[in-house]
N, C-alpha and C. Protein backbone atom coordinates (compact mmCIF):
# COMPACT_ATOMS: atom_id res chain seq x y z
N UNK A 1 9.93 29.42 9.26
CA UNK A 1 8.74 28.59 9.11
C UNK A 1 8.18 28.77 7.70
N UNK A 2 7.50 27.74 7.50
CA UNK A 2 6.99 27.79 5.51
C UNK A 2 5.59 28.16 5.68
N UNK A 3 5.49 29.19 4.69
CA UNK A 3 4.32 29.69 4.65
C UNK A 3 3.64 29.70 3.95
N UNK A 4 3.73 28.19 3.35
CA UNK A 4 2.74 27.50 2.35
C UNK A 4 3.10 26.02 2.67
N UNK A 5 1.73 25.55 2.30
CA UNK A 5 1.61 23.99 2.12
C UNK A 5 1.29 23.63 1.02
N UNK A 6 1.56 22.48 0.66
CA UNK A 6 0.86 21.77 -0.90
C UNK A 6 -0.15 21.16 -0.34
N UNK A 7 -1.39 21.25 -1.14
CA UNK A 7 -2.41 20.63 -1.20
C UNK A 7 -2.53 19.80 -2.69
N UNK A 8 -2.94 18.49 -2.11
CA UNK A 8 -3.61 18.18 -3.50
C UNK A 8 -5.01 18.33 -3.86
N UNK A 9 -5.03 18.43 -5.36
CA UNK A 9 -6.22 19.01 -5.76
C UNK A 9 -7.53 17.67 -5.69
N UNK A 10 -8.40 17.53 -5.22
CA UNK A 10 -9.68 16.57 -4.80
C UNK A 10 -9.61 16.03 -6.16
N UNK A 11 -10.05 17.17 -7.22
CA UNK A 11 -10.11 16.51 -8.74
C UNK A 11 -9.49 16.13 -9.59
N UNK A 12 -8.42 16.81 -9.86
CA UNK A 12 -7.06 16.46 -10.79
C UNK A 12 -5.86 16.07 -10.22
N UNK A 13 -5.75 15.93 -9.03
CA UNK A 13 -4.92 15.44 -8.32
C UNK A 13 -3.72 16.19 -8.51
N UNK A 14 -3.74 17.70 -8.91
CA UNK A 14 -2.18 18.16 -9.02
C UNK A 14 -2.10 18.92 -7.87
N UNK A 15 -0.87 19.00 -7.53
CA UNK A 15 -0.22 19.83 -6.10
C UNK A 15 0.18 20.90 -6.23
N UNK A 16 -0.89 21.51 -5.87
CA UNK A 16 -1.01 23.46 -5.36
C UNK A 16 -0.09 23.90 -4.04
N UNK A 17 0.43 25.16 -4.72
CA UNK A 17 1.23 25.24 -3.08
C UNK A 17 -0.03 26.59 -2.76
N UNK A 18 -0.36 26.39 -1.10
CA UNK A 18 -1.45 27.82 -0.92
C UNK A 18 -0.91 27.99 0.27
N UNK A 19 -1.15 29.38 0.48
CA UNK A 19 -0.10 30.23 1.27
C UNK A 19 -1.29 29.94 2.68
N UNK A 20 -0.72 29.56 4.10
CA UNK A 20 -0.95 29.15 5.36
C UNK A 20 -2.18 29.84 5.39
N UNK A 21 -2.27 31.56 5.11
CA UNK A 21 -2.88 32.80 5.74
C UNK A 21 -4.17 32.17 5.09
N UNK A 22 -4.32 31.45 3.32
CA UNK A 22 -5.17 31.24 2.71
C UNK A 22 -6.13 30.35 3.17
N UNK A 23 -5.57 29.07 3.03
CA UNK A 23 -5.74 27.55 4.44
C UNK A 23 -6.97 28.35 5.63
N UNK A 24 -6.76 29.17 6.22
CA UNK A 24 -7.78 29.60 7.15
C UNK A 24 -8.93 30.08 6.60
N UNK A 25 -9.16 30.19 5.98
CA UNK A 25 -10.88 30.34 5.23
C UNK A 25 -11.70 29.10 4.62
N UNK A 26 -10.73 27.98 4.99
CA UNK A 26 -11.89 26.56 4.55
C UNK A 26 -12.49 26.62 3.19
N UNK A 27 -13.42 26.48 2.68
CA UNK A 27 -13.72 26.42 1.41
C UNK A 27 -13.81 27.52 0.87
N UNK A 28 -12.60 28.79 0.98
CA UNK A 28 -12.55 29.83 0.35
C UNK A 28 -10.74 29.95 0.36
N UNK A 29 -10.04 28.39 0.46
CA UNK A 29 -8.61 28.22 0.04
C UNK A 29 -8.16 28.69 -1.07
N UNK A 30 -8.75 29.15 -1.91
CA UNK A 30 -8.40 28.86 -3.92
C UNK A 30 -8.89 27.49 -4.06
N UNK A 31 -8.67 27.95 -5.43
CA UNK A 31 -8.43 26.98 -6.88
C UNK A 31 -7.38 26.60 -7.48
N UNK A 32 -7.76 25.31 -8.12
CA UNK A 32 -6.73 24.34 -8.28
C UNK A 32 -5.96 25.14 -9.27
N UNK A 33 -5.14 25.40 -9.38
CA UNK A 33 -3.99 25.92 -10.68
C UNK A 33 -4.23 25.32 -12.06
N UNK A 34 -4.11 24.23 -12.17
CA UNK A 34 -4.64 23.43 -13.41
C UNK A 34 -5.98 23.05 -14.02
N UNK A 35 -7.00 22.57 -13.07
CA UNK A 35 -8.31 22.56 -13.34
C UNK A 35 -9.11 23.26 -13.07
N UNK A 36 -8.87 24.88 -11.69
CA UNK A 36 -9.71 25.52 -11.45
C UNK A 36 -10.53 25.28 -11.04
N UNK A 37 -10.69 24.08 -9.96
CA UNK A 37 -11.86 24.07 -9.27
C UNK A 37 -11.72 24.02 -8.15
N UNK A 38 -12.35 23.91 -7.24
CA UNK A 38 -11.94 24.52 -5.79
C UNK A 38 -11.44 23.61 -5.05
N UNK A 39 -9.83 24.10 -3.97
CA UNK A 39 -9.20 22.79 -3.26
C UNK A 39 -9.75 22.53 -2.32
N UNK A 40 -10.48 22.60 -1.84
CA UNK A 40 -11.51 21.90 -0.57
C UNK A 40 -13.09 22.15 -1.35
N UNK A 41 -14.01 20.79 -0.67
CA UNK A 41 -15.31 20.84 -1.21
C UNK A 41 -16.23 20.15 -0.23
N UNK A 42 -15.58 20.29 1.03
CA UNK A 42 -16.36 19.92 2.22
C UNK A 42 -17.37 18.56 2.25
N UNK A 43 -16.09 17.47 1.52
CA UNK A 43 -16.77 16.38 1.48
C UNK A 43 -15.68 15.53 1.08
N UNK A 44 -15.93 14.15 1.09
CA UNK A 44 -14.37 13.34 0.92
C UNK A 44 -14.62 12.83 -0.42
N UNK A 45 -13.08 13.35 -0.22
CA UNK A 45 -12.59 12.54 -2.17
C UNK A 45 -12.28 11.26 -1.96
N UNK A 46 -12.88 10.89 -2.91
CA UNK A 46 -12.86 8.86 -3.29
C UNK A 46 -11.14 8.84 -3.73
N UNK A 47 -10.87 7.59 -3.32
CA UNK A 47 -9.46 7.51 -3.87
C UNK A 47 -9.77 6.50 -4.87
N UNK A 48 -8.54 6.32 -5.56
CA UNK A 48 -8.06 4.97 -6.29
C UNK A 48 -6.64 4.30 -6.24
N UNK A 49 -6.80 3.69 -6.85
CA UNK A 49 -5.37 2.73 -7.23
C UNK A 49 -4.07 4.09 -7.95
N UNK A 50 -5.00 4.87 -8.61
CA UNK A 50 -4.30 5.61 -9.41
C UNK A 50 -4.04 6.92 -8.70
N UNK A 51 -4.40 7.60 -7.58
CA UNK A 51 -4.44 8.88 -7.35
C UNK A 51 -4.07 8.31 -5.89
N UNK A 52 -4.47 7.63 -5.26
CA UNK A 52 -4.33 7.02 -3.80
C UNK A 52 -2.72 7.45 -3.11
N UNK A 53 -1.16 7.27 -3.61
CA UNK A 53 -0.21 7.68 -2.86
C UNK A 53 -0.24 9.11 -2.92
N UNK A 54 -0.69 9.52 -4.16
CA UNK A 54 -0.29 11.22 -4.35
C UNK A 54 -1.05 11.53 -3.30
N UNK A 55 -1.86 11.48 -2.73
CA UNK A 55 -2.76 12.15 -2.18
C UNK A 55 -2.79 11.91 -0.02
N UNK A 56 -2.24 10.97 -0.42
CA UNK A 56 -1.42 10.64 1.11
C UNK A 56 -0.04 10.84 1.66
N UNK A 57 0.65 10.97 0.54
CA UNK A 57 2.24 12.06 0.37
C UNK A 57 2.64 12.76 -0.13
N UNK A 58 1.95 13.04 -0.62
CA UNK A 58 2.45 14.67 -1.49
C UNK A 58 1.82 15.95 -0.95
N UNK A 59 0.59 15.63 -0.15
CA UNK A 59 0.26 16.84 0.50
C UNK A 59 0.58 17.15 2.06
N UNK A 60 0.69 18.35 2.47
CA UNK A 60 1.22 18.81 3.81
C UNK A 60 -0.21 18.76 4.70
N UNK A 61 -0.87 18.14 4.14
CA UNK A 61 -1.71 18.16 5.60
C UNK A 61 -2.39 16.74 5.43
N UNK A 62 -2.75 16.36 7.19
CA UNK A 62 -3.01 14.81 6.99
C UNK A 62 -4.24 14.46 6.45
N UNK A 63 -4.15 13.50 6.32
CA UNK A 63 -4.84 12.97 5.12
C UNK A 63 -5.88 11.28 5.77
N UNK A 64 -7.17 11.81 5.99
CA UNK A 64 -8.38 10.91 6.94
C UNK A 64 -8.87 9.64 5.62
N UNK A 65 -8.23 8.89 5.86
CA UNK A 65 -9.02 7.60 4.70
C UNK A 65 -10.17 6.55 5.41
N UNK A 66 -10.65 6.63 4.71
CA UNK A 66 -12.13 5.82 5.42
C UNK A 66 -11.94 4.57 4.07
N UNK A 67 -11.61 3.28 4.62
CA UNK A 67 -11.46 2.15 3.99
C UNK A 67 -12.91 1.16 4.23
N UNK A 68 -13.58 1.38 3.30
CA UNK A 68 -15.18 1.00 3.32
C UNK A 68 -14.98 0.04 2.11
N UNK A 69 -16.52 -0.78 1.79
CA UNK A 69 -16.92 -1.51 0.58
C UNK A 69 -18.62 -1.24 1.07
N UNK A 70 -19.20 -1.33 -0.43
CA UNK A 70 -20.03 -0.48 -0.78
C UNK A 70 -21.20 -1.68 0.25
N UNK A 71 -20.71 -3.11 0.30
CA UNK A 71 -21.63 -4.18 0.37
C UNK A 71 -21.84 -4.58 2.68
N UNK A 72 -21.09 -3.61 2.92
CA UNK A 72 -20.39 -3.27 4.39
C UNK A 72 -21.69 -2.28 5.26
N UNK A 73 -22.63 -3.34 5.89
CA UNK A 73 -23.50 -1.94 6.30
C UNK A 73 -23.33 -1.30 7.41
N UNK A 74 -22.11 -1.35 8.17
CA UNK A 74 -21.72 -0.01 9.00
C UNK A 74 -20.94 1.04 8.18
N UNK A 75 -20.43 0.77 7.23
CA UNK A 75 -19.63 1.35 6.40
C UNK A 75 -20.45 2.12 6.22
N UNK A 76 -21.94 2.29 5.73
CA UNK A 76 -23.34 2.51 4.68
C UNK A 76 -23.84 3.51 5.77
N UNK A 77 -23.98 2.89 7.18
CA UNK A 77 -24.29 4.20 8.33
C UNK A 77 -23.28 5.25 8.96
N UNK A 78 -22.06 4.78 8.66
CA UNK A 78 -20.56 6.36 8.97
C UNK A 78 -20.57 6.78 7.49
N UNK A 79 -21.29 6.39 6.59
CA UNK A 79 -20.78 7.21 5.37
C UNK A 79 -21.43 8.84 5.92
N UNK A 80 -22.57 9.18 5.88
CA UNK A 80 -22.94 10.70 6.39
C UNK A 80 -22.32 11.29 7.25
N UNK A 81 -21.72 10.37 8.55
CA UNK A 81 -20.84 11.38 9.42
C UNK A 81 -19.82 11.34 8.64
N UNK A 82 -19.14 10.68 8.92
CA UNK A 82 -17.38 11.16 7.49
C UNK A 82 -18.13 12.26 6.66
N UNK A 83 -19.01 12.22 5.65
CA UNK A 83 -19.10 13.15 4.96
C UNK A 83 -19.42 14.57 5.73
N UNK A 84 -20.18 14.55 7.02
CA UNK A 84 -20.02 16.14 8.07
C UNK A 84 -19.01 15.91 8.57
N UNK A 85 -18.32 15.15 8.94
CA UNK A 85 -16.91 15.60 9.63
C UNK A 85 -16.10 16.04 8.15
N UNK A 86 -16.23 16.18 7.52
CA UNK A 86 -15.29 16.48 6.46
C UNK A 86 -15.95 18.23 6.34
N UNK A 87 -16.92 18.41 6.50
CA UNK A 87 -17.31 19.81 6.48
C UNK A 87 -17.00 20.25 7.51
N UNK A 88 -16.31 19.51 9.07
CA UNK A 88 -15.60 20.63 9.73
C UNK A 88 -13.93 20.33 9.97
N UNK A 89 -13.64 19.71 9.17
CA UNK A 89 -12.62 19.20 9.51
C UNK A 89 -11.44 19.84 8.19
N UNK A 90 -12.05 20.12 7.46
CA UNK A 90 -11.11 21.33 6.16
C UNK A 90 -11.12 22.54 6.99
N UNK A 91 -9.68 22.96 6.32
CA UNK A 91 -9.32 22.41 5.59
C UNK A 91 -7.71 21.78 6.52
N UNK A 92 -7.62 21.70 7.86
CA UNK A 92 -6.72 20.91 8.48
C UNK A 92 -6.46 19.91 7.74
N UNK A 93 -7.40 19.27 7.45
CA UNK A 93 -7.44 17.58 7.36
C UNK A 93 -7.95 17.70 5.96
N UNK A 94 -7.65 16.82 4.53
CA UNK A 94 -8.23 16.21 3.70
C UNK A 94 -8.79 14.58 4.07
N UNK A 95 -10.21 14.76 3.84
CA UNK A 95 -11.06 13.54 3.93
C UNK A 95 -11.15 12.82 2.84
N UNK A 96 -11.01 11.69 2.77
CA UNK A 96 -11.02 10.59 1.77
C UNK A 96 -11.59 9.03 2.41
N UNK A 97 -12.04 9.03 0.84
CA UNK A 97 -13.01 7.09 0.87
C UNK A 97 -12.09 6.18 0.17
N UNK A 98 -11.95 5.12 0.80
CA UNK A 98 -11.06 4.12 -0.25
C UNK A 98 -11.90 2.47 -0.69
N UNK A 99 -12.18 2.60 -1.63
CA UNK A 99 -13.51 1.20 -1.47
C UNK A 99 -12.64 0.22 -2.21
N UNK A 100 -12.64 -0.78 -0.95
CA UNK A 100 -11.88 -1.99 -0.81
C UNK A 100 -12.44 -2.89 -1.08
N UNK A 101 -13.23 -2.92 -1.96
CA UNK A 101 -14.21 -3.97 -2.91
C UNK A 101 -13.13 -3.75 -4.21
N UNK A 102 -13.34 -1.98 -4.54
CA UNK A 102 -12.38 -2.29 -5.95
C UNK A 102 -11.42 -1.78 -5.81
N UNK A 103 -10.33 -1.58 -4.85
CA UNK A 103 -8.90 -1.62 -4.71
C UNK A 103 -8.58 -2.34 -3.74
N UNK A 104 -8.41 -3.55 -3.54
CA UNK A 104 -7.89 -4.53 -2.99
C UNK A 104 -6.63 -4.62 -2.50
N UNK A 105 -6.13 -4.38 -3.63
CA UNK A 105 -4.61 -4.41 -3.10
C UNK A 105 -4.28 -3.32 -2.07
N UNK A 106 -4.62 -2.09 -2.19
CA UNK A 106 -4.22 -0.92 -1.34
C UNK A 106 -4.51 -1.03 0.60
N UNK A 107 -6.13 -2.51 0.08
CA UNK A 107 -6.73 -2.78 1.35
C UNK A 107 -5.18 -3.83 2.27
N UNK A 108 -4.91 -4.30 1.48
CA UNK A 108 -3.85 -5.16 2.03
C UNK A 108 -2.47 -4.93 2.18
N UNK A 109 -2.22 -3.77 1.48
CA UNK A 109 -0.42 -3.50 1.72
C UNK A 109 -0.85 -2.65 2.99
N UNK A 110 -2.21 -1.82 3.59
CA UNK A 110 -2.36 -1.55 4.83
C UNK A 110 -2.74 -2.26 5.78
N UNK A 111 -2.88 -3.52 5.57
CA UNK A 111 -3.07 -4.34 6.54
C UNK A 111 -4.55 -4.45 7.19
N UNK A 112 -5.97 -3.69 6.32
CA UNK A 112 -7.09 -3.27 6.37
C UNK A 112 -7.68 -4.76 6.95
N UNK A 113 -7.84 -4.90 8.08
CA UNK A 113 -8.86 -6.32 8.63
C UNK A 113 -10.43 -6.63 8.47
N UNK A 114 -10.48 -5.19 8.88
CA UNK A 114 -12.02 -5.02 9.44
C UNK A 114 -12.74 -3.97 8.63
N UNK A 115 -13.71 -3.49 8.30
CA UNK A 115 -14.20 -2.01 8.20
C UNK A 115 -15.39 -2.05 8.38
N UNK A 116 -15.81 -1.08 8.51
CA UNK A 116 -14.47 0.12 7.84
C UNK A 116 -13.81 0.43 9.05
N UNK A 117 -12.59 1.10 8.48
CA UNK A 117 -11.55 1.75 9.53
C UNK A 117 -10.84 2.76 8.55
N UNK A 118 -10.71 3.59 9.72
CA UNK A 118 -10.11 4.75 9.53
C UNK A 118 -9.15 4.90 9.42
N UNK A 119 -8.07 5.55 8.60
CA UNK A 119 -6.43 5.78 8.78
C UNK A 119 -5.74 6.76 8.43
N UNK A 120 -5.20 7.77 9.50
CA UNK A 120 -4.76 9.07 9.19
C UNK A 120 -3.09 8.91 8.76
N UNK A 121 -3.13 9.47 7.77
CA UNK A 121 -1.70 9.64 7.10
C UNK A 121 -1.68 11.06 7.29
N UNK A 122 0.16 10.96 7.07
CA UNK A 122 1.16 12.57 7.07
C UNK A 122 2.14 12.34 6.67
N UNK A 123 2.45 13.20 5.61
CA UNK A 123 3.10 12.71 5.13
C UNK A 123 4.06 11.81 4.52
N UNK A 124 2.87 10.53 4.00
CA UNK A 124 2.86 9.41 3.53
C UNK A 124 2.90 8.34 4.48
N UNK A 125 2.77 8.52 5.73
CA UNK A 125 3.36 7.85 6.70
C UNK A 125 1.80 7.09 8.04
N UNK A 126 1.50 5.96 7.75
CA UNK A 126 0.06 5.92 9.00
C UNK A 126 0.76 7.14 10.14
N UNK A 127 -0.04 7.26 10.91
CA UNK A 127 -0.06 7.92 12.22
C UNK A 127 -0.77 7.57 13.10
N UNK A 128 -2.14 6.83 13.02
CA UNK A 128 -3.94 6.65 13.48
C UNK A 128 -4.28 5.46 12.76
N UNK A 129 -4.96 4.46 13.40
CA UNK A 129 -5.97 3.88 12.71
C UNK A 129 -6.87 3.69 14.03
N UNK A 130 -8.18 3.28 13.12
CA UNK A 130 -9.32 3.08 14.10
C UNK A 130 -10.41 2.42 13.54
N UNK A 131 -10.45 1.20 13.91
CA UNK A 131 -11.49 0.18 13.38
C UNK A 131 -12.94 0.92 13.43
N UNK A 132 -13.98 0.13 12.84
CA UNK A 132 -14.77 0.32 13.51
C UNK A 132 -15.83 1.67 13.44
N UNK A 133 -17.58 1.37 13.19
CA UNK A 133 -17.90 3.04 12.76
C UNK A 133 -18.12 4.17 13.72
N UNK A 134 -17.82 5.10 13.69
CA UNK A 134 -17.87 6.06 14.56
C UNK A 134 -19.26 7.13 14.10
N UNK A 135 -19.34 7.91 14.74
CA UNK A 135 -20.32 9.06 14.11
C UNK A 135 -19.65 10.02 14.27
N UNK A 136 -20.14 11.36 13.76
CA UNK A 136 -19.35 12.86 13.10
C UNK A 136 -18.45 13.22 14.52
N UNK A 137 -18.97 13.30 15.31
CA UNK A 137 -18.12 14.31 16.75
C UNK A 137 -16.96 12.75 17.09
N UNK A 138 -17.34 11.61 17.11
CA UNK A 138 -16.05 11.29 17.48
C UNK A 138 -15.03 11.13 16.81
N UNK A 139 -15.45 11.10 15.34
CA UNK A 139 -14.57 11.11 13.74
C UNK A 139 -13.54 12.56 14.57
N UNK A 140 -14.08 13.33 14.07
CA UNK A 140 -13.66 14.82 14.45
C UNK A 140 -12.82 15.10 15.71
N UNK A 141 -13.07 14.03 16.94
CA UNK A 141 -12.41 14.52 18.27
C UNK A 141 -11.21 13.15 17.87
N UNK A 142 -11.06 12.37 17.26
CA UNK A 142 -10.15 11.31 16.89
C UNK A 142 -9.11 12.20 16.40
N UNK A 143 -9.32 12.37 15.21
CA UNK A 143 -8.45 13.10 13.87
C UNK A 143 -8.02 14.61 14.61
N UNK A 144 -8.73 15.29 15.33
CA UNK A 144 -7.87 16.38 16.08
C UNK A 144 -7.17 16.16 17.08
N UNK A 145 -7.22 14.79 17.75
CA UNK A 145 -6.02 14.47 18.73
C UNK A 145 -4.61 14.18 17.94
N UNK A 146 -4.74 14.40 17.14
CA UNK A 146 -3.22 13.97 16.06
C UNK A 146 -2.57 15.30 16.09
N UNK A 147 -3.95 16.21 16.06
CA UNK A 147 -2.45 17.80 15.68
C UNK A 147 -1.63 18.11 16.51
């Protein structure tokens, strides 16, 4: 069994390998190798056009995208739970926002209808989606029926 995973880094987007034993202390994983800042921050990293695949396949653990636009007002009331489910949900899970106002395209090669909706990737691959806003405990009891 491997006794490390790659994480990608929230900020610089480079891929840390951190040893399993580490992973169990949540926001006391380490630091990024390259930028030194910490790989979990108990809150979701915004994606882009530019960082968006690395960050849904390159890391070993799945990966929660919340496909919102800023102009979306259920989007505007699950933004606070996503952001507490992301404080209990590290470091299993990396939490992420994808705003489909200004990446469009990413909204459509997933087939994004509605939002917001949710979509758990693993290694690079959907696994989950789920229309529709939720609040923190059912975010959290969703995304842990996957492990």
């Amino acid at each position: 069994m491997n006794d490390s995973k790659h994480i990608v880094c929230p900020h610089c987007s480079a891929i840390n390998r951190v040893p399993v034993s580490k992973l169990a202390n949540g926001s006391e994983s380490g630091k990024c190798g390259k930028c030194q800042q910490p790989l979990f921050v108990a809150k979701p990293v915004d994606l882009t056009a530019a960082n968006f695949a690395k960050h849904v396949s390159k890391g070993d653990i799945p990966v929660l995208v919340d496909f919102w636009a800023p102009w979306c007002g259920p989007c505007k009331m699950m933004g606070p739970a996503f952001a507490a489910a992301a404080n209990q949900l590290e470091p299993q899970f990396r939490l992420a926002k994808l705003n489909t106002e200004d990446h469009q395209a990413i909204g459509a090669q997933y087939n994004v209808r509605s939002i917001p909706t949710l979509m758990l990737f693993k290694n690079g691959k959907e696994i989950g989606r789920q229309p529709g806003a939720m609040g923190t405990s059912d975010i959290i009891q969703w995304a842990q029926s996957f492990l």
